[in-house]
Structures are given as C-alpha cells and as structure tokens.
N, C-alpha and C. Protein backbone atom coordinates (compact mmCIF):
# COMPACT_ATOMS: atom_id res chain seq x y z
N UNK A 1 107.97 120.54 96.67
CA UNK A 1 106.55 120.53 96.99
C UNK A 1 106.27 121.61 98.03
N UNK A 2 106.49 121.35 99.52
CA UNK A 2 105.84 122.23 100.20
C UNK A 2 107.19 121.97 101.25
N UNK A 3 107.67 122.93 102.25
CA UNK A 3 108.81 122.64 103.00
C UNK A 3 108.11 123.49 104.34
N UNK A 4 108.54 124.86 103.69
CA UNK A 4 107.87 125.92 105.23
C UNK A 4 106.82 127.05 104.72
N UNK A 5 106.00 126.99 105.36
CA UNK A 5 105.12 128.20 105.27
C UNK A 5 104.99 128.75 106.67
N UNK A 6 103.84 129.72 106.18
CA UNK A 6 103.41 130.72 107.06
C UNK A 6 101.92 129.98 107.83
N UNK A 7 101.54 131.01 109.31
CA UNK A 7 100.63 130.30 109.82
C UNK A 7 99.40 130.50 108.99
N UNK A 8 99.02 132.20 108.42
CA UNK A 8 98.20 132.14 107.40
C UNK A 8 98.12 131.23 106.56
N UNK A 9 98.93 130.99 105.34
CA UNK A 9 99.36 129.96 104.37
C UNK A 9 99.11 128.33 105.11
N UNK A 10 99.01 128.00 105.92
CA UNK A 10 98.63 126.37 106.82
C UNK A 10 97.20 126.68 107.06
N UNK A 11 96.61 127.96 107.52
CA UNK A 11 95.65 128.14 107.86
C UNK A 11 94.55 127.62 106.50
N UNK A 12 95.12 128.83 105.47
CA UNK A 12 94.55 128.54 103.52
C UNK A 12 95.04 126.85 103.77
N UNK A 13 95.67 126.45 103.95
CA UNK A 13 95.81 125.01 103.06
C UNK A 13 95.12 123.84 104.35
N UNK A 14 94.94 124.38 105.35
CA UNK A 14 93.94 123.36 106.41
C UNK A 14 92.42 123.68 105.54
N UNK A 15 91.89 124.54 105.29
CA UNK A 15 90.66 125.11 105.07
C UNK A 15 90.49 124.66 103.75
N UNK A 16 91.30 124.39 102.54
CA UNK A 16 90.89 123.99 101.38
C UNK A 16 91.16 122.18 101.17
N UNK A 17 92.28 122.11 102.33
CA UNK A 17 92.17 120.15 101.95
C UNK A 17 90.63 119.59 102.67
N UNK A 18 90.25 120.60 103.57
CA UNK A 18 89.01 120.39 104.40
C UNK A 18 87.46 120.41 103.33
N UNK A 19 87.71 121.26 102.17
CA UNK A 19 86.83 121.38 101.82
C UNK A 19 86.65 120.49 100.60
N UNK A 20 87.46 120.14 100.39
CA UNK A 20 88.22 119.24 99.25
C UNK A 20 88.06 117.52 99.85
N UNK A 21 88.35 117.30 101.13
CA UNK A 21 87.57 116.01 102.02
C UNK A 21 86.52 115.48 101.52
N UNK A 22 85.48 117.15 101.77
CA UNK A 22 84.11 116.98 101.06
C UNK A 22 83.98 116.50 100.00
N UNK A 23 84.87 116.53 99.07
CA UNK A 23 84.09 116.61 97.44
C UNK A 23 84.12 117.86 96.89
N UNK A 24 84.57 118.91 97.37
CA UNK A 24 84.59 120.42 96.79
C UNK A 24 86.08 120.71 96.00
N UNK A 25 86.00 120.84 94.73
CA UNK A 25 87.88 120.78 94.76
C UNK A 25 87.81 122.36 94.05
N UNK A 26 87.42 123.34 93.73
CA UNK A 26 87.41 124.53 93.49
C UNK A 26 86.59 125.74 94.13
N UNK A 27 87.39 126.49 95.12
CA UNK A 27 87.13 127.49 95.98
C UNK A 27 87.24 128.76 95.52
N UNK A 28 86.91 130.20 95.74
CA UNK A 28 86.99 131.26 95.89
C UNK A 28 87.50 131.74 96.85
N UNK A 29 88.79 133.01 96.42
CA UNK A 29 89.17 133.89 98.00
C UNK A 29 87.74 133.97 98.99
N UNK A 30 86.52 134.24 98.38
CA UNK A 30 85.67 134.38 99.43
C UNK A 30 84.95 133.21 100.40
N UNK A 31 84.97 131.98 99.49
CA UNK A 31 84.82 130.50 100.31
C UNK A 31 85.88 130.62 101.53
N UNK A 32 87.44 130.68 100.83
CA UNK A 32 88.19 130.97 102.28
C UNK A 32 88.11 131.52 103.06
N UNK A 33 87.85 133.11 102.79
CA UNK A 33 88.09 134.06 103.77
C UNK A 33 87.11 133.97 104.87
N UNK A 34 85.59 133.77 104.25
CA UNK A 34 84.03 133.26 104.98
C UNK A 34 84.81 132.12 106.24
N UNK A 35 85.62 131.07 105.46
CA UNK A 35 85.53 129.87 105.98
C UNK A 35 86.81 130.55 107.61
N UNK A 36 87.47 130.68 106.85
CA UNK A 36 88.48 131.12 107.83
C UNK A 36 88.08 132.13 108.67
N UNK A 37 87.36 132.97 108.60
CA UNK A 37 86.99 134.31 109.38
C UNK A 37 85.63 133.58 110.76
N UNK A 38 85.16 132.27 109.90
CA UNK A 38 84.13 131.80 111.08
C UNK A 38 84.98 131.02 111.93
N UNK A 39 86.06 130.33 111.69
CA UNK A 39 86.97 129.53 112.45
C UNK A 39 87.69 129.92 113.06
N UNK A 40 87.79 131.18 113.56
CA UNK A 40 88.72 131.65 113.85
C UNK A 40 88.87 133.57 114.88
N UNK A 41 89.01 133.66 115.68
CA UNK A 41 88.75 134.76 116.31
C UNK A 41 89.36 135.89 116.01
N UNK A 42 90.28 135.91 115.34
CA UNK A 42 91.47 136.88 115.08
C UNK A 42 90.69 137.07 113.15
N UNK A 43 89.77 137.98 112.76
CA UNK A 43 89.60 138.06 111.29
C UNK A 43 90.79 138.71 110.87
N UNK A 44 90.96 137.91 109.37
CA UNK A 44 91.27 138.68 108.02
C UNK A 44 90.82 139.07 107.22
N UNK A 45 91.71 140.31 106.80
CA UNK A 45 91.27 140.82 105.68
C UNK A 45 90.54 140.21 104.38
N UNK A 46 90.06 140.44 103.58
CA UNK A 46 89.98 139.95 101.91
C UNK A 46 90.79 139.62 101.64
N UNK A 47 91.78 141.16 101.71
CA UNK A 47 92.54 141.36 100.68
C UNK A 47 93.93 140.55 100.93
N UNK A 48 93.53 140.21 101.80
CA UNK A 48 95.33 139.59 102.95
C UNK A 48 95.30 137.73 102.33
N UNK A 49 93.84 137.65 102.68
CA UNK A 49 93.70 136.41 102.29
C UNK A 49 93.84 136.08 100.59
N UNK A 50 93.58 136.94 99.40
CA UNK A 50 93.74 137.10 98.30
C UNK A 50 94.84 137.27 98.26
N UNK A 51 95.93 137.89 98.84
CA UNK A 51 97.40 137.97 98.46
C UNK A 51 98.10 136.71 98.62
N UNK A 52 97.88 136.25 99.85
CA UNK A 52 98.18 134.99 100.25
C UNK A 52 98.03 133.79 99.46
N UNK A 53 96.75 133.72 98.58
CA UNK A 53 96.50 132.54 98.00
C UNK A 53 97.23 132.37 96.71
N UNK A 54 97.54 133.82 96.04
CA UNK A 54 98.04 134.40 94.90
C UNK A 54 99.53 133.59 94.95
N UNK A 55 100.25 133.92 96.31
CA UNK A 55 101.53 133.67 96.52
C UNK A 55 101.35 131.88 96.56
N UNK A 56 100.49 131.56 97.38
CA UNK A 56 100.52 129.88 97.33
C UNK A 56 100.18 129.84 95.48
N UNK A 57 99.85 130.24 94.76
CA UNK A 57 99.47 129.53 94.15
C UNK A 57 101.06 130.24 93.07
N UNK A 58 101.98 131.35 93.04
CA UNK A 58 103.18 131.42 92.82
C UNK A 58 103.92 130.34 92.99
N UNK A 59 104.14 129.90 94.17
CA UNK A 59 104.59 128.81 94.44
C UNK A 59 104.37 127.13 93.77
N UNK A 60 103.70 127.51 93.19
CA UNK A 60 102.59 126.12 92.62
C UNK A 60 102.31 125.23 94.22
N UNK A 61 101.57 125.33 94.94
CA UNK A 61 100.88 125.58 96.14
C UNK A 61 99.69 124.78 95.94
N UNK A 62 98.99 125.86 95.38
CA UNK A 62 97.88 126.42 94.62
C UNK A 62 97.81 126.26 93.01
N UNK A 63 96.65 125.62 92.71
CA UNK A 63 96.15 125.63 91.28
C UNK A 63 94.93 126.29 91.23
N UNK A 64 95.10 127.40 89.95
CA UNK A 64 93.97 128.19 89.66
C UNK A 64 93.52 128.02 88.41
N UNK A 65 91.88 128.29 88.18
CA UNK A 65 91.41 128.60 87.14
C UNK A 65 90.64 129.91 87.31
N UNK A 66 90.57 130.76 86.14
CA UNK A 66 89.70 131.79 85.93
C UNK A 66 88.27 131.66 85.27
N UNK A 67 87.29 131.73 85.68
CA UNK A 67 85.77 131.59 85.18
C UNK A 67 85.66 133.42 85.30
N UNK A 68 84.87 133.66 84.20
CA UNK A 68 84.32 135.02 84.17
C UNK A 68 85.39 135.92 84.89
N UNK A 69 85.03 136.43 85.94
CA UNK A 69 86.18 137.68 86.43
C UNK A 69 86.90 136.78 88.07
N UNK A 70 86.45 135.45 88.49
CA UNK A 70 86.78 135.32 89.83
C UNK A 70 87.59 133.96 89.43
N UNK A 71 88.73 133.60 89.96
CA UNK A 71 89.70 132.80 90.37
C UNK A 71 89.00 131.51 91.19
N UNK A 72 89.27 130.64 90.77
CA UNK A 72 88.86 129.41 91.61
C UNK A 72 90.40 128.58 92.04
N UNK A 73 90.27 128.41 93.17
CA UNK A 73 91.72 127.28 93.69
C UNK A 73 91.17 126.20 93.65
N UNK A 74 92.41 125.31 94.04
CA UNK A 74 92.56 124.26 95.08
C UNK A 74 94.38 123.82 94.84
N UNK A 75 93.94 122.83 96.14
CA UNK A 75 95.69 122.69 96.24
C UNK A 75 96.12 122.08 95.01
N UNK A 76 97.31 121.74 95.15
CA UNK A 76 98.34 120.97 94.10
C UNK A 76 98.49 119.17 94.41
N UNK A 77 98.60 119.33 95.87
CA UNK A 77 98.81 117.83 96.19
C UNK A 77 98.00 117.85 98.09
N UNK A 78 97.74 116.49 98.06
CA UNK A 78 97.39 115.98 99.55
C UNK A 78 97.78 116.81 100.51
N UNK A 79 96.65 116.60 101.94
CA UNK A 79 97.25 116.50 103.45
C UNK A 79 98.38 115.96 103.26
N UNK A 80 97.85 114.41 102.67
CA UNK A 80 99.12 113.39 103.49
C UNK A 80 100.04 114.03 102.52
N UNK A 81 100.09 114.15 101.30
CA UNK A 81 101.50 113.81 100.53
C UNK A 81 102.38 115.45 101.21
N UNK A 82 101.69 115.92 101.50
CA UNK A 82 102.43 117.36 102.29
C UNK A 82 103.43 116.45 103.65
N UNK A 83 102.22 115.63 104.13
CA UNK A 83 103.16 115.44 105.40
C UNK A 83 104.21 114.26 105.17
N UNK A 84 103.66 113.34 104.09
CA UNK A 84 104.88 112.65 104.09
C UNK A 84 106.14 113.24 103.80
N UNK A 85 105.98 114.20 102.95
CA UNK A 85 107.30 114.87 101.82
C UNK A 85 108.08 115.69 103.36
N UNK A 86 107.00 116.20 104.43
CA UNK A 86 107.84 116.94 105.39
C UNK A 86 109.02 115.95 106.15
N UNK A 87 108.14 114.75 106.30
CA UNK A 87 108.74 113.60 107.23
C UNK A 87 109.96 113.36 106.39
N UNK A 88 110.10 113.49 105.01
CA UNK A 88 110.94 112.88 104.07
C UNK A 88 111.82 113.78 104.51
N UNK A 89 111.88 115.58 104.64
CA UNK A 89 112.82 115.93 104.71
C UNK A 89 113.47 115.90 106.36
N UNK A 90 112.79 115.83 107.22
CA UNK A 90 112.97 115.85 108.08
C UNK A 90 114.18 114.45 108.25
N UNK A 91 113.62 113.71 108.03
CA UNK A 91 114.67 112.42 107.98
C UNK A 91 116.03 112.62 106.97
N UNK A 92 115.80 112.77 105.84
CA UNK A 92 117.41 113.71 105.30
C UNK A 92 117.85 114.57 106.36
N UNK A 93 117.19 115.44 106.91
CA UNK A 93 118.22 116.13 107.50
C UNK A 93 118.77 116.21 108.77
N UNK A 94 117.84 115.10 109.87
CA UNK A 94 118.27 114.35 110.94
C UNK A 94 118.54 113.28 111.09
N UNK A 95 118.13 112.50 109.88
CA UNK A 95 118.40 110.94 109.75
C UNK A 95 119.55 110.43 108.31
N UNK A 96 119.82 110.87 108.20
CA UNK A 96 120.62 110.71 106.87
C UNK A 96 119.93 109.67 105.93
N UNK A 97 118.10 110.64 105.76
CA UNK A 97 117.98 109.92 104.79
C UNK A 97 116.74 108.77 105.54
N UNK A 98 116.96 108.29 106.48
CA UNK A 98 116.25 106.89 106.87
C UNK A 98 115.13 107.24 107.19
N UNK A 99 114.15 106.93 107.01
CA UNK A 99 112.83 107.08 106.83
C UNK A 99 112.40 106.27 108.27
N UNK A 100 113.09 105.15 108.28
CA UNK A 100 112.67 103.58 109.64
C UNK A 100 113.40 104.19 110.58
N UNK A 101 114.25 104.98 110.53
CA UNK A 101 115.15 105.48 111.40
C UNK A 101 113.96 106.49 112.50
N UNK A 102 113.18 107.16 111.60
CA UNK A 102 112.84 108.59 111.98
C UNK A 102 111.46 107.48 112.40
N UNK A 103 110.85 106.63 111.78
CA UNK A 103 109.83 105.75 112.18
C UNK A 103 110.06 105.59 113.58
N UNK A 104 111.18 105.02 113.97
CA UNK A 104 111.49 104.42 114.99
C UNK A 104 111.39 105.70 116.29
N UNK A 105 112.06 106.50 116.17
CA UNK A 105 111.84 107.85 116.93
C UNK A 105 110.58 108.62 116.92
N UNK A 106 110.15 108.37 116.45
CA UNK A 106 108.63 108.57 116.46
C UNK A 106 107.64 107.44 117.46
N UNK A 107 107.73 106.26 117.16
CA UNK A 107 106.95 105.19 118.05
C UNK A 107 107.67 105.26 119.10
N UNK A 108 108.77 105.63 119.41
CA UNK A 108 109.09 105.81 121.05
C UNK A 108 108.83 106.61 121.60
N UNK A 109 108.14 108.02 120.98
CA UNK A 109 107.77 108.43 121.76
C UNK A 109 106.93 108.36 122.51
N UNK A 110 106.34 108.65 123.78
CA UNK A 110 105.28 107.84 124.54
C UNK A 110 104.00 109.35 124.77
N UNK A 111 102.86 109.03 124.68
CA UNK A 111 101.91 110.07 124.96
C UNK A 111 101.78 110.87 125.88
N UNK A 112 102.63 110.63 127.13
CA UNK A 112 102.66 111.86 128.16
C UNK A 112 103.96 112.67 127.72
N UNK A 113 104.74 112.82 126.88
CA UNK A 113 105.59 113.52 126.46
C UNK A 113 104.99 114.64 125.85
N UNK A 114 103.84 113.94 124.66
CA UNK A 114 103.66 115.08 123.58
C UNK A 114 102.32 115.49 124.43
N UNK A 115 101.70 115.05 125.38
CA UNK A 115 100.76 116.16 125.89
C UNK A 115 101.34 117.47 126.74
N UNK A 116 102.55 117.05 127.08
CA UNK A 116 103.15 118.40 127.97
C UNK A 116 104.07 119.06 126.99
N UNK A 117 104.13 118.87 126.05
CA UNK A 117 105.30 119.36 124.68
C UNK A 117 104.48 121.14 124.29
C-alpha cells in the first residue's frame, strides 16, 4: 500500500483525502496545485506537482481517469487505512508483529513528551 513517501507526495495525499472528506473524490493537477499553493508559503510548480501525482499514481497511490484531454485523481485507499497499514509495519518491525504490543507503547506515552518531541 503506502510505506514511505516524500514531503511533496504527503503534502498531494493530505490535500486530496481533505477534499475527498468533502464528498469530492475526483481532482485535477490544478485543484491540487491551487489547493496546495494557498496552503502553503513555499509555491510549486505545475509541473512539479503533475510529475508527482503521475508517480503516486505509478505507484497505484493514485487512481486516474482521463475525461477529454485532463486527468482526474483520487487516492487508492483511506487516511486511516494509510495509517493503520504504517502502524502495521511499524509493529513487524519493532514489535514482532504485535499490534497490542505497539498499542501499549503508544498509551504510555504521556502528553508532555510529545509536546517537546
């Protein structure tokens, strides 16, 4: 499914599960780039953002359709099912596997930890 990306590539996939929240499940490079270029102080390119989505959607990432000459996305799977599948690996590869294990290390942690983290 999804393991590591790039901050661009989190950036594309915060901005389309966001729009997809809504009720919107097919975007244009230019819905993103608009969306991302107002959120954000550091602009991108078009064309950076079009390469990028191309590659998520290489990846199967990204699902596309073609209407007339422009590409429409959206993702493949969930926020959550992204973050569970991360937690999943994360626990294989520090937990051998235990899911309650990695649960458990998680609820101990206490909130003045992860505000100074």
């Amino acid at each position: 499914m999804l393991s590591k990306h790039g901050t661009l590539e989190s950036a594309i996939l915060s901005v389309l599960w966001k729009l997809e929240e809504e009720g919107s499940f097919t975007h244009s490079v230019k819905d993103v780039y608009e969306t991302i270029n107002t959120l954000s102080s550091e602009k991108k390119a078009y064309t950076t953002i079009k390469t990028v989505m191309d590659r998520l959607y290489e990846k199967n990432i990204l699902m596309r359709v073609k209407q007339g000459r422009k590409f429409f996305y959206r993702t493949s799977f969930s926020n959550r099912d992204a973050i569970i599948n991360s937690l999943n690996e994360i626990a294989l590869r520090y937990c051998q596997g235990d899911i309650k294990k990695l649960a458990q290390i998680i609820n101990s942690i206490n909130e003045p930890c992860l505000a100074s983290a």
